[in-house]
C-alpha atoms as a PDB file:
ATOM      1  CA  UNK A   1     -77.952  61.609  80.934  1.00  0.00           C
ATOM      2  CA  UNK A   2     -76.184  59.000  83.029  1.00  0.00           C
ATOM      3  CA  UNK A   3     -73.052  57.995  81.350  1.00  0.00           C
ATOM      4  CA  UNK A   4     -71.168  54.622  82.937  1.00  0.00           C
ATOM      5  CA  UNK A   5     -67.250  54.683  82.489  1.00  0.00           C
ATOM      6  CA  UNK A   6     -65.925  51.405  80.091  1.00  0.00           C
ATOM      7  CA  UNK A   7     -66.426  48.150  81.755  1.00  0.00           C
ATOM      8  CA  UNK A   8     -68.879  49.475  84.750  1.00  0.00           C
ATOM      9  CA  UNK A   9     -71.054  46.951  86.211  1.00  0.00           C
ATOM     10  CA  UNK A  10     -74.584  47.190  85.435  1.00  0.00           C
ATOM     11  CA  UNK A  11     -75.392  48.414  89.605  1.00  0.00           C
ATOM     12  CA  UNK A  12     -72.936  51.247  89.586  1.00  0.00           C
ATOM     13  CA  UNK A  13     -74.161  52.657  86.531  1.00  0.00           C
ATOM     14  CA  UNK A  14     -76.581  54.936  88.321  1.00  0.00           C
ATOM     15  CA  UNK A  15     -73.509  56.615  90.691  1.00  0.00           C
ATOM     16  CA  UNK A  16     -72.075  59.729  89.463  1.00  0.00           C
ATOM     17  CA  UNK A  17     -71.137  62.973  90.528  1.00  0.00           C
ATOM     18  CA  UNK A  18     -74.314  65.700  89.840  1.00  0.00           C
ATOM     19  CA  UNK A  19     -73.501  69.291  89.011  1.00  0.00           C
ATOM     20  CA  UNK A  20     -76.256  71.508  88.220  1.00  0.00           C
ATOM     21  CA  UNK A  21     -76.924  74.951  87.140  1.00  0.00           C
ATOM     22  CA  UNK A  22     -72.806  76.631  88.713  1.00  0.00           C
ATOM     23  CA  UNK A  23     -73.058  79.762  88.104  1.00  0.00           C
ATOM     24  CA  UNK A  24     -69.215  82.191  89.852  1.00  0.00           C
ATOM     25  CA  UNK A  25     -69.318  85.884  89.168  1.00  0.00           C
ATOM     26  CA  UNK A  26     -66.273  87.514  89.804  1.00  0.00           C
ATOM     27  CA  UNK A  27     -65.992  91.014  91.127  1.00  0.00           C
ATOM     28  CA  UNK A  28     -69.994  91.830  92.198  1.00  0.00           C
ATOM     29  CA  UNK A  29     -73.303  92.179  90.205  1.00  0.00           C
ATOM     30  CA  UNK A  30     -71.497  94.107  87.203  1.00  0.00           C
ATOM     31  CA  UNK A  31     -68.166  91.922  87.409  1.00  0.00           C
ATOM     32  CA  UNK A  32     -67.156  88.996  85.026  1.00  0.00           C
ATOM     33  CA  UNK A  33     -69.322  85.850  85.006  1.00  0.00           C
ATOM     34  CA  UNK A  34     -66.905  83.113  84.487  1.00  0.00           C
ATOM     35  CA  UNK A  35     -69.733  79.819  84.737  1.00  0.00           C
ATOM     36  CA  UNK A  36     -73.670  80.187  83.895  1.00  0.00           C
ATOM     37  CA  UNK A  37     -75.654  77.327  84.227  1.00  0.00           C
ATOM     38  CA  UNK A  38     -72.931  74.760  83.949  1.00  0.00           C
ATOM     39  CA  UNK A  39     -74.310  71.321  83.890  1.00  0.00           C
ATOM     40  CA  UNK A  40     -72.059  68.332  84.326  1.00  0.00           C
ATOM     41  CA  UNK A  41     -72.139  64.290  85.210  1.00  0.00           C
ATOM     42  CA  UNK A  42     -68.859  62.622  86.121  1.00  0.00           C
ATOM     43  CA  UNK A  43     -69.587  59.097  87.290  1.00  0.00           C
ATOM     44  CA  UNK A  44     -68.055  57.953  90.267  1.00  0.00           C
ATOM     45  CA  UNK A  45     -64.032  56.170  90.294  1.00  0.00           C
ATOM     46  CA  UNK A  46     -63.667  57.441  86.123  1.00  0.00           C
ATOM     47  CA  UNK A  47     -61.684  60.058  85.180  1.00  0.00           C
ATOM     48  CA  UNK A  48     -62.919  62.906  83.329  1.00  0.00           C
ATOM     49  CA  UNK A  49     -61.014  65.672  81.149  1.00  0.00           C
ATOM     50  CA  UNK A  50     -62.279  68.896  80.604  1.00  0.00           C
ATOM     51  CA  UNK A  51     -61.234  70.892  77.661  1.00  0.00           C
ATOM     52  CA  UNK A  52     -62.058  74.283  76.958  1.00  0.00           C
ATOM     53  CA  UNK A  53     -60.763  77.719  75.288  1.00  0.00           C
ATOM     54  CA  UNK A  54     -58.228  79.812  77.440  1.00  0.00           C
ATOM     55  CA  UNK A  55     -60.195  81.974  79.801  1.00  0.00           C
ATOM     56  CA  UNK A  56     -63.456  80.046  79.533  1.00  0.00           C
ATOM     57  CA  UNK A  57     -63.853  79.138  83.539  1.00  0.00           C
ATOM     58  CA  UNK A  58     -61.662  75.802  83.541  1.00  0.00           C
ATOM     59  CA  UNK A  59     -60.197  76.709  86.832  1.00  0.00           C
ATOM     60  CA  UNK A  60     -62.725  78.388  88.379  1.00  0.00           C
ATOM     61  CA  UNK A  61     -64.982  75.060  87.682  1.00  0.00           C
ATOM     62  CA  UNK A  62     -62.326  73.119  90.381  1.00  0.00           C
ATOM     63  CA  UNK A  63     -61.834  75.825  92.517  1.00  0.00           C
ATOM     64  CA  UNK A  64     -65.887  76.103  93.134  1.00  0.00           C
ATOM     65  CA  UNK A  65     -65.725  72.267  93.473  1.00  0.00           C
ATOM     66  CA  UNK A  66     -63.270  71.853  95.962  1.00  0.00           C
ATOM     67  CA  UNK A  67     -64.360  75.161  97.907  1.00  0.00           C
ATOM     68  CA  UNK A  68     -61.747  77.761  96.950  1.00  0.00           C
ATOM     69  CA  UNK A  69     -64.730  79.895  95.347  1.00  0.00           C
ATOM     70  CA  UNK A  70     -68.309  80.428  96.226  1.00  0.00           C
ATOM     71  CA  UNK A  71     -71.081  78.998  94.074  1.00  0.00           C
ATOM     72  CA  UNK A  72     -73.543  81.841  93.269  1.00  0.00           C
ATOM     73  CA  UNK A  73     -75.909  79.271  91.590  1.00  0.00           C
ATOM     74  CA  UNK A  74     -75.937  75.553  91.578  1.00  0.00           C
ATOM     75  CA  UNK A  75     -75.827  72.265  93.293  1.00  0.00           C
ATOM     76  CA  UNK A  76     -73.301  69.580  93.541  1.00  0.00           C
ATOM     77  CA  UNK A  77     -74.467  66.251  94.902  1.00  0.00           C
ATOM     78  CA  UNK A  78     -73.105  64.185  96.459  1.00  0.00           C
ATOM     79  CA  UNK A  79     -71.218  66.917  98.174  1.00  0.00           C
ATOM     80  CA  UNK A  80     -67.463  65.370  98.183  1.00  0.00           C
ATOM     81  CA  UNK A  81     -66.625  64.488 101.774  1.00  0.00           C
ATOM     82  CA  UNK A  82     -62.877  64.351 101.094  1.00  0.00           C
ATOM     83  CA  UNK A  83     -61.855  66.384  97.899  1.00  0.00           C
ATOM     84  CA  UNK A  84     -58.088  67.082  96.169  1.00  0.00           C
ATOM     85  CA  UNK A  85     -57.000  69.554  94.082  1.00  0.00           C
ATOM     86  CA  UNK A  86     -53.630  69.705  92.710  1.00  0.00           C
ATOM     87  CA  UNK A  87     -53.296  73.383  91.032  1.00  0.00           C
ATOM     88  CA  UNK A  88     -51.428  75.115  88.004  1.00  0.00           C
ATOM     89  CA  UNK A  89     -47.944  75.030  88.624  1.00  0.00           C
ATOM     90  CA  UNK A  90     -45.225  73.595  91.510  1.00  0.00           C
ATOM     91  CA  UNK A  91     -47.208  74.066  94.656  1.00  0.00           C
ATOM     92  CA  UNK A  92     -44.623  72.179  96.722  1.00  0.00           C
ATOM     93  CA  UNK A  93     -43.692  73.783 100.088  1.00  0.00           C
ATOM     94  CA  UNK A  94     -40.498  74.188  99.993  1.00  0.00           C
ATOM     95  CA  UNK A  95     -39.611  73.665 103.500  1.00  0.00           C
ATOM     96  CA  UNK A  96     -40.678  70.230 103.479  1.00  0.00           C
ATOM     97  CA  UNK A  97     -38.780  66.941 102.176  1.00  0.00           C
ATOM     98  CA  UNK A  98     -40.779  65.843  99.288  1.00  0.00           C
ATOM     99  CA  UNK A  99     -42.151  62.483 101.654  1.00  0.00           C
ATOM    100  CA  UNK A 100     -43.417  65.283 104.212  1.00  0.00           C
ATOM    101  CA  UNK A 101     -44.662  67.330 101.128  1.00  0.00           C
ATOM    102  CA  UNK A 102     -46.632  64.041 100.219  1.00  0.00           C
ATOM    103  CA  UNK A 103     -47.517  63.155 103.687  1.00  0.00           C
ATOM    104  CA  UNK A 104     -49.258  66.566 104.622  1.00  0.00           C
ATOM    105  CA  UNK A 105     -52.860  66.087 103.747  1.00  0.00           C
ATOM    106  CA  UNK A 106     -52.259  63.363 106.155  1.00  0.00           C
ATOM    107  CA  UNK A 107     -50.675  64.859 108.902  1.00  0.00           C
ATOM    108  CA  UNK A 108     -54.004  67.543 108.871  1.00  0.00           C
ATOM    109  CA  UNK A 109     -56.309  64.299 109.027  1.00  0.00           C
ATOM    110  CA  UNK A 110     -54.368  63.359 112.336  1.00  0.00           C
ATOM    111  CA  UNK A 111     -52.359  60.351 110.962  1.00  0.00           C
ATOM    112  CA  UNK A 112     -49.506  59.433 113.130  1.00  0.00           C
ATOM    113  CA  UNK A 113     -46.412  60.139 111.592  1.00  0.00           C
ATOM    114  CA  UNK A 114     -44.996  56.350 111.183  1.00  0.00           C
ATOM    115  CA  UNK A 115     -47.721  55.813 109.008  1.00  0.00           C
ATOM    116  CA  UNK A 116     -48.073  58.823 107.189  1.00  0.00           C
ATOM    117  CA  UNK A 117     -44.219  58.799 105.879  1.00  0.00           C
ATOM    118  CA  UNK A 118     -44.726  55.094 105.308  1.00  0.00           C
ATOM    119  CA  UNK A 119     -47.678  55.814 102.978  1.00  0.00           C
ATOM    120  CA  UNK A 120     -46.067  58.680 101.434  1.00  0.00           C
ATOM    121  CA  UNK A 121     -42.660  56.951 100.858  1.00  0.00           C
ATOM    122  CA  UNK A 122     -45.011  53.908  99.262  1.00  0.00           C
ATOM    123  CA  UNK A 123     -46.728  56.482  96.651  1.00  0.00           C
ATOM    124  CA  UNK A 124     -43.267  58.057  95.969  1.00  0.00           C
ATOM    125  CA  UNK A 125     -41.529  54.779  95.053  1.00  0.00           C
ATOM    126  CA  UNK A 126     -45.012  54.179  92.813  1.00  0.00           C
ATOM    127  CA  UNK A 127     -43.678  57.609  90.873  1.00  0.00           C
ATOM    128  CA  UNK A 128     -40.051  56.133  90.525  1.00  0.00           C
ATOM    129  CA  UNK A 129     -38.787  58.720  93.584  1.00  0.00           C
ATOM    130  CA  UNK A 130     -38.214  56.203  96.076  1.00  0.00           C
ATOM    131  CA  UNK A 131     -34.610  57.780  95.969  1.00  0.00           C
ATOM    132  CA  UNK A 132     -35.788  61.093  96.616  1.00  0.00           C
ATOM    133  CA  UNK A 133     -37.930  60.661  99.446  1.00  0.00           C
ATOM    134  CA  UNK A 134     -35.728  63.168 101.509  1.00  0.00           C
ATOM    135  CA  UNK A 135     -35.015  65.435  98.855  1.00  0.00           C
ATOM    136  CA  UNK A 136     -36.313  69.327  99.039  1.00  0.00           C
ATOM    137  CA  UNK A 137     -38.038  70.730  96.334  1.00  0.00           C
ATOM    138  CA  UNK A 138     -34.805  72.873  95.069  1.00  0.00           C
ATOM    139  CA  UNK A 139     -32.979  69.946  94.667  1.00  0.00           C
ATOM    140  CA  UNK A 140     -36.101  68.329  92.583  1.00  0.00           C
ATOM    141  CA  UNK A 141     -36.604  68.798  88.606  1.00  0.00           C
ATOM    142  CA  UNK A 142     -39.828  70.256  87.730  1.00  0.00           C
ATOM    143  CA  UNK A 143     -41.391  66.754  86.589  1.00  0.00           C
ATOM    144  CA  UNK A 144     -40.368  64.884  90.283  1.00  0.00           C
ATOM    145  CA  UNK A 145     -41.844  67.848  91.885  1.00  0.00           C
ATOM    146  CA  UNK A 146     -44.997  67.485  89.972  1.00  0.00           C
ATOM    147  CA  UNK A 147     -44.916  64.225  91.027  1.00  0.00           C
ATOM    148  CA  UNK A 148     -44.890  64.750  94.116  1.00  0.00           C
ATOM    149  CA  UNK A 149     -47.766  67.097  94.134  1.00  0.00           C
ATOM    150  CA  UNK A 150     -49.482  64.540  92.594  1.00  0.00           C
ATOM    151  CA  UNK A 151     -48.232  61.904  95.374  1.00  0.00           C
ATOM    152  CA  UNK A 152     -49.483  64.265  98.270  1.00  0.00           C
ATOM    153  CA  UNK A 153     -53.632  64.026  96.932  1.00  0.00           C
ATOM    154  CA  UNK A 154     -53.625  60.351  96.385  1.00  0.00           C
ATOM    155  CA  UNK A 155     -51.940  60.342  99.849  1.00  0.00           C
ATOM    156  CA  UNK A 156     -55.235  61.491 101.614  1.00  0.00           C
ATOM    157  CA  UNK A 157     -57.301  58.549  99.753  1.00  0.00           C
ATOM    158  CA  UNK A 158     -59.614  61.810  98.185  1.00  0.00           C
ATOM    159  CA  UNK A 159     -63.022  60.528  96.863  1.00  0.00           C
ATOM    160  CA  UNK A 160     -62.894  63.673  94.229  1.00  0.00           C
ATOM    161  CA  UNK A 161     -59.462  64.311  92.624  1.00  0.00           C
ATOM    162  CA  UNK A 162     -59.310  68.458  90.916  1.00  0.00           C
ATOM    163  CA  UNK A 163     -55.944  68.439  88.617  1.00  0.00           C
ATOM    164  CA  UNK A 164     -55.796  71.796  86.798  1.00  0.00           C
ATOM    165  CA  UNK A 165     -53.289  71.149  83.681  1.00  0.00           C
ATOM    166  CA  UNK A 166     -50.721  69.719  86.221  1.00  0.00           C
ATOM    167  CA  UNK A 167     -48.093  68.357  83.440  1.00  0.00           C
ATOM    168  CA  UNK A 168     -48.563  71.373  81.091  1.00  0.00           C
ATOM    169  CA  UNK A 169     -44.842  72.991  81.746  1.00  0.00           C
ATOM    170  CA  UNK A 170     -42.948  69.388  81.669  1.00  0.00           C
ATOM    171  CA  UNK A 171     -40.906  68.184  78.374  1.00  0.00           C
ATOM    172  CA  UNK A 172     -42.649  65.815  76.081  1.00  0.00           C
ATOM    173  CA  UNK A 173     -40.927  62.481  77.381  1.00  0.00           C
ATOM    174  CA  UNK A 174     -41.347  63.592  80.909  1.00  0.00           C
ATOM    175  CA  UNK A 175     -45.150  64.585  80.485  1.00  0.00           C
ATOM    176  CA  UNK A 176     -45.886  60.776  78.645  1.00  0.00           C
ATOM    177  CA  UNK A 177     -44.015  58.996  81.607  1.00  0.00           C
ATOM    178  CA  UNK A 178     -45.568  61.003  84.306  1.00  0.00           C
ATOM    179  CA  UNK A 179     -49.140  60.150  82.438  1.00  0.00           C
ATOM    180  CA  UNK A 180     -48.633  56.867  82.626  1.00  0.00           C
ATOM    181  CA  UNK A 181     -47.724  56.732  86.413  1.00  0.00           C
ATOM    182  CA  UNK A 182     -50.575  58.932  87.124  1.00  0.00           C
ATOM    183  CA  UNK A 183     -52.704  56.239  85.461  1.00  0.00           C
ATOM    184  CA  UNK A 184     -51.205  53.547  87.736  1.00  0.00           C
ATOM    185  CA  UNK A 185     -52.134  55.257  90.582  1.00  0.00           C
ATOM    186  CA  UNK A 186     -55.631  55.881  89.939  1.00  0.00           C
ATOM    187  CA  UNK A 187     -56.401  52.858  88.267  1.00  0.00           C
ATOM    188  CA  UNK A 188     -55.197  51.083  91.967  1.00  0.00           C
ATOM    189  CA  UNK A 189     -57.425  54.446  93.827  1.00  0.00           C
ATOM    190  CA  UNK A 190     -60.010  54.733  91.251  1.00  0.00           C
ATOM    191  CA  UNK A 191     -60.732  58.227  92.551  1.00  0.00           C
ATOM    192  CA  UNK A 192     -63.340  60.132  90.910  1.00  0.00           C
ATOM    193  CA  UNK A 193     -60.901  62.518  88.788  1.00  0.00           C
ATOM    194  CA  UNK A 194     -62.053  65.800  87.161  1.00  0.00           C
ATOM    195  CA  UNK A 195     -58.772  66.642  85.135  1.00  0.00           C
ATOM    196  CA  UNK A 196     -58.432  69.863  82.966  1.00  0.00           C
ATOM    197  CA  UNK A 197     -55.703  70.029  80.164  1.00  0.00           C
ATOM    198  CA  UNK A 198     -55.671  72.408  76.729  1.00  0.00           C
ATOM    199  CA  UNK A 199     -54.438  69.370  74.822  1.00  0.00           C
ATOM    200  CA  UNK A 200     -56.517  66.574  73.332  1.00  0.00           C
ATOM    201  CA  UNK A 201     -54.229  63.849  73.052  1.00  0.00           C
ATOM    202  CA  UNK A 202     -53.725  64.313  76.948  1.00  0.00           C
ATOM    203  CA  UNK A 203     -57.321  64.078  77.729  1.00  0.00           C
ATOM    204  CA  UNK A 204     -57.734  60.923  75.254  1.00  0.00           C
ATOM    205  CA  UNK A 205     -54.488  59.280  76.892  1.00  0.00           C
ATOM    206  CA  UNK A 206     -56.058  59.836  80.359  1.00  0.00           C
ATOM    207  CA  UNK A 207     -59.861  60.167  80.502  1.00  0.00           C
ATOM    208  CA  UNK A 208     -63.118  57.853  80.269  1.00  0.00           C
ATOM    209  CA  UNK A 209     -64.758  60.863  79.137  1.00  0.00           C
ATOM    210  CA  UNK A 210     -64.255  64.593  77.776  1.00  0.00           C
ATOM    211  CA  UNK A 211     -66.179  67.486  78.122  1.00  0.00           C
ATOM    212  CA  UNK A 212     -65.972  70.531  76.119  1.00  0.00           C
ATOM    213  CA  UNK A 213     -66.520  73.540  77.351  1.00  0.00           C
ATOM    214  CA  UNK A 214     -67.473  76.554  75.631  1.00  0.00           C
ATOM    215  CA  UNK A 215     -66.099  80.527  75.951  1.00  0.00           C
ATOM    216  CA  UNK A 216     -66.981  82.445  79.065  1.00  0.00           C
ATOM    217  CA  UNK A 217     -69.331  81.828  80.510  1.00  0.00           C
ATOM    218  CA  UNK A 218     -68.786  78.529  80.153  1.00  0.00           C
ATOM    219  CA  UNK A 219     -71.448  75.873  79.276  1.00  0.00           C
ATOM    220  CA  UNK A 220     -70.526  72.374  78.432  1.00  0.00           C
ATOM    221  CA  UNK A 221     -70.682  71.992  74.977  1.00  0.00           C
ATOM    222  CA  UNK A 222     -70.881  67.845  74.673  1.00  0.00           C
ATOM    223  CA  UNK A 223     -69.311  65.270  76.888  1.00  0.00           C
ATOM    224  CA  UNK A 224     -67.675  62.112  74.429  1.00  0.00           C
ATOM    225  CA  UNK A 225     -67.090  58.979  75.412  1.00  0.00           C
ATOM    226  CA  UNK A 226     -62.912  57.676  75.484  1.00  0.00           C
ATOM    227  CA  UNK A 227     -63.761  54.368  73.214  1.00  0.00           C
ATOM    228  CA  UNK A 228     -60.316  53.352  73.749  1.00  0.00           C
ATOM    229  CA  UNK A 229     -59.688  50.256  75.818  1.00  0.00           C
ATOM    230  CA  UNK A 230     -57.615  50.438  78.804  1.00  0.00           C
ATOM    231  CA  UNK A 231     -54.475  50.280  79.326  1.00  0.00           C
ATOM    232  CA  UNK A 232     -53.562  52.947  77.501  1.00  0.00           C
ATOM    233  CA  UNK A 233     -50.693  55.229  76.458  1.00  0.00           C
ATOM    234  CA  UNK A 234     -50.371  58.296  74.335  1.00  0.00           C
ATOM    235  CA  UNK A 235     -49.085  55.763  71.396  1.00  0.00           C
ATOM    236  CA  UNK A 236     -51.820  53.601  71.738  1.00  0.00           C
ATOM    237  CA  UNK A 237     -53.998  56.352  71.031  1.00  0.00           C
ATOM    238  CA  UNK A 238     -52.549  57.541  68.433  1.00  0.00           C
ATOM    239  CA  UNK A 239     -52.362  54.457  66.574  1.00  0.00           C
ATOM    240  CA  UNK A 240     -56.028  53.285  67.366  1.00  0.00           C
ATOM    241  CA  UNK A 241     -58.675  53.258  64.851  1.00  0.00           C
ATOM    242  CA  UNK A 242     -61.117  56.462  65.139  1.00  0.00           C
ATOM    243  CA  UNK A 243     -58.796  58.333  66.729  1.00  0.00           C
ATOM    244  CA  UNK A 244     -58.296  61.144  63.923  1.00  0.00           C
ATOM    245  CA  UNK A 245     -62.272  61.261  64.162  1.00  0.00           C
ATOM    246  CA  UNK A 246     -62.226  61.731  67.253  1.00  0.00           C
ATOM    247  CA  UNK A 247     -59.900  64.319  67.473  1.00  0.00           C
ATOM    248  CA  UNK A 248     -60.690  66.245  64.562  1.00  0.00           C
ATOM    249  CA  UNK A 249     -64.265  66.169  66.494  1.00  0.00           C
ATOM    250  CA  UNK A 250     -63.317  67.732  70.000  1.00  0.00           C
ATOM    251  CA  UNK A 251     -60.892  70.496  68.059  1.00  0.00           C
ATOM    252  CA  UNK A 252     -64.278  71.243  66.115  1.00  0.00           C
ATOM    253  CA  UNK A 253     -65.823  71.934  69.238  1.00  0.00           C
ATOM    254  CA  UNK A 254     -63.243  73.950  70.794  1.00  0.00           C
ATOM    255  CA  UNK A 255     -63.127  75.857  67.589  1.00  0.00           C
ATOM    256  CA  UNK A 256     -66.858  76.365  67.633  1.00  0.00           C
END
């Protein structure tokens, strides 16, 4: 089923990202099957959470999709010509200034450097780290440098944007104002997002639409709908009607 994010129009209903049938083994014939037969629609510019129980294949869904692991089975179509994955964990280099950390992608794609710092300087005074520009990691908190990993695949304008649990470590009041920037920016992109998180408020802050995923091998369970009207914050969530429906609905699943 074709499933339009909030407020498509009618024409670009029909556009989504197709993924049929991924199957990754790990380890040979006899190793550990971490997807079978994982079927999944993400239509194109929404962003979509994926929940799921620890060890069910999250990660090894975005690493298949961006290339990082082999597809035994499956399709994906469109194929992404341009995809982004920001990982687990700071995955700065710490060598770099956090603008050259942003403008890397960039610099790969052949962008002169003018522009690329100019761009990347741009998306790190959209994160509130116009100051830091010239900062290195070390001298970085955890939260600016996920920002900045966050920064560096916007930079490269990806049409399919991987985030595996990217605010996970950061503080409470750090993780809602680095959700809300990360909004910003891909409300102005409107990337096609595939975000994975262990926390449901998270994915009802930030998606269009949440798939569950079951145990390994992982299946997806049901895909909801986000009713919630955008823009939105965690608080707005949590204060709209339905939400303890809908939440006591995707914990069900998880639980299942």
């Amino acid at each position: 089923m074709t499933i339009a994010p909030p407020g498509a129009r009618q024409e670009e209903q029909t556009r989504y990202l197709d993924i049929r049938g991924l199957g990754v083994r790990y380890g040979g014939k006899h190793g550990t099957e971490a997807l079978r037969g994982l079927d999944l629609q993400v239509p194109e510019g929404s962003f979509h959470a994926v929940l799921g129980p620890s060890g069910c294949g999250k990660s090894t869904l975005l690493k298949a999709l961006v290339g990082l692991l082999d597809m035994q089975v499956g399709a994906i179509e469109p194929q992404p010509r341009l995809p982004a994955y920001v990982p687990q964990g700071d995955s700065c280099f710490p060598w770099l200034t956090a603008a050259e950390n942003v403008a890397f992608g960039l610099e790969a794609r052949g962008v002169g450097k003018r522009e690329r710092l100019q761009r990347a300087r741009s998306l790190l005074a959209d994160l509130d780290l116009g100051d830091f520009a010239d900062r290195y990691p070390h001298e970085l908190s955890e939260g600016m440098r996920q920002r900045v990993a966050i920064a560096r695949a916007f930079a490269i304008d990806a049409d399919l944007l991987l985030m595996d649990e990217p605010l996970s470590a950061l503080d409470f009041q750090t993780k809602m104002r680095v959700q809300s920037e990360l909004l910003g920016l891909w409300e102005r992109q409107r990337s096609t997002v595939i975000y994975v998180t262990h926390d449901i408020d998270e994915a009802l802050t930030l998606a269009d639409h949440v798939t569950v995923l079951s145990t390994r091998p992982a299946l997806a369970r049901e895909t909801i709908e986000v009713p919630f009207s955008r823009p939105r914050s965690y608080r707005d969530v949590r204060r709209a009607p339905g939400y303890g429906d809908l939440f006591a609905r995707i914990d069900a699943l998880l639980e299942a």
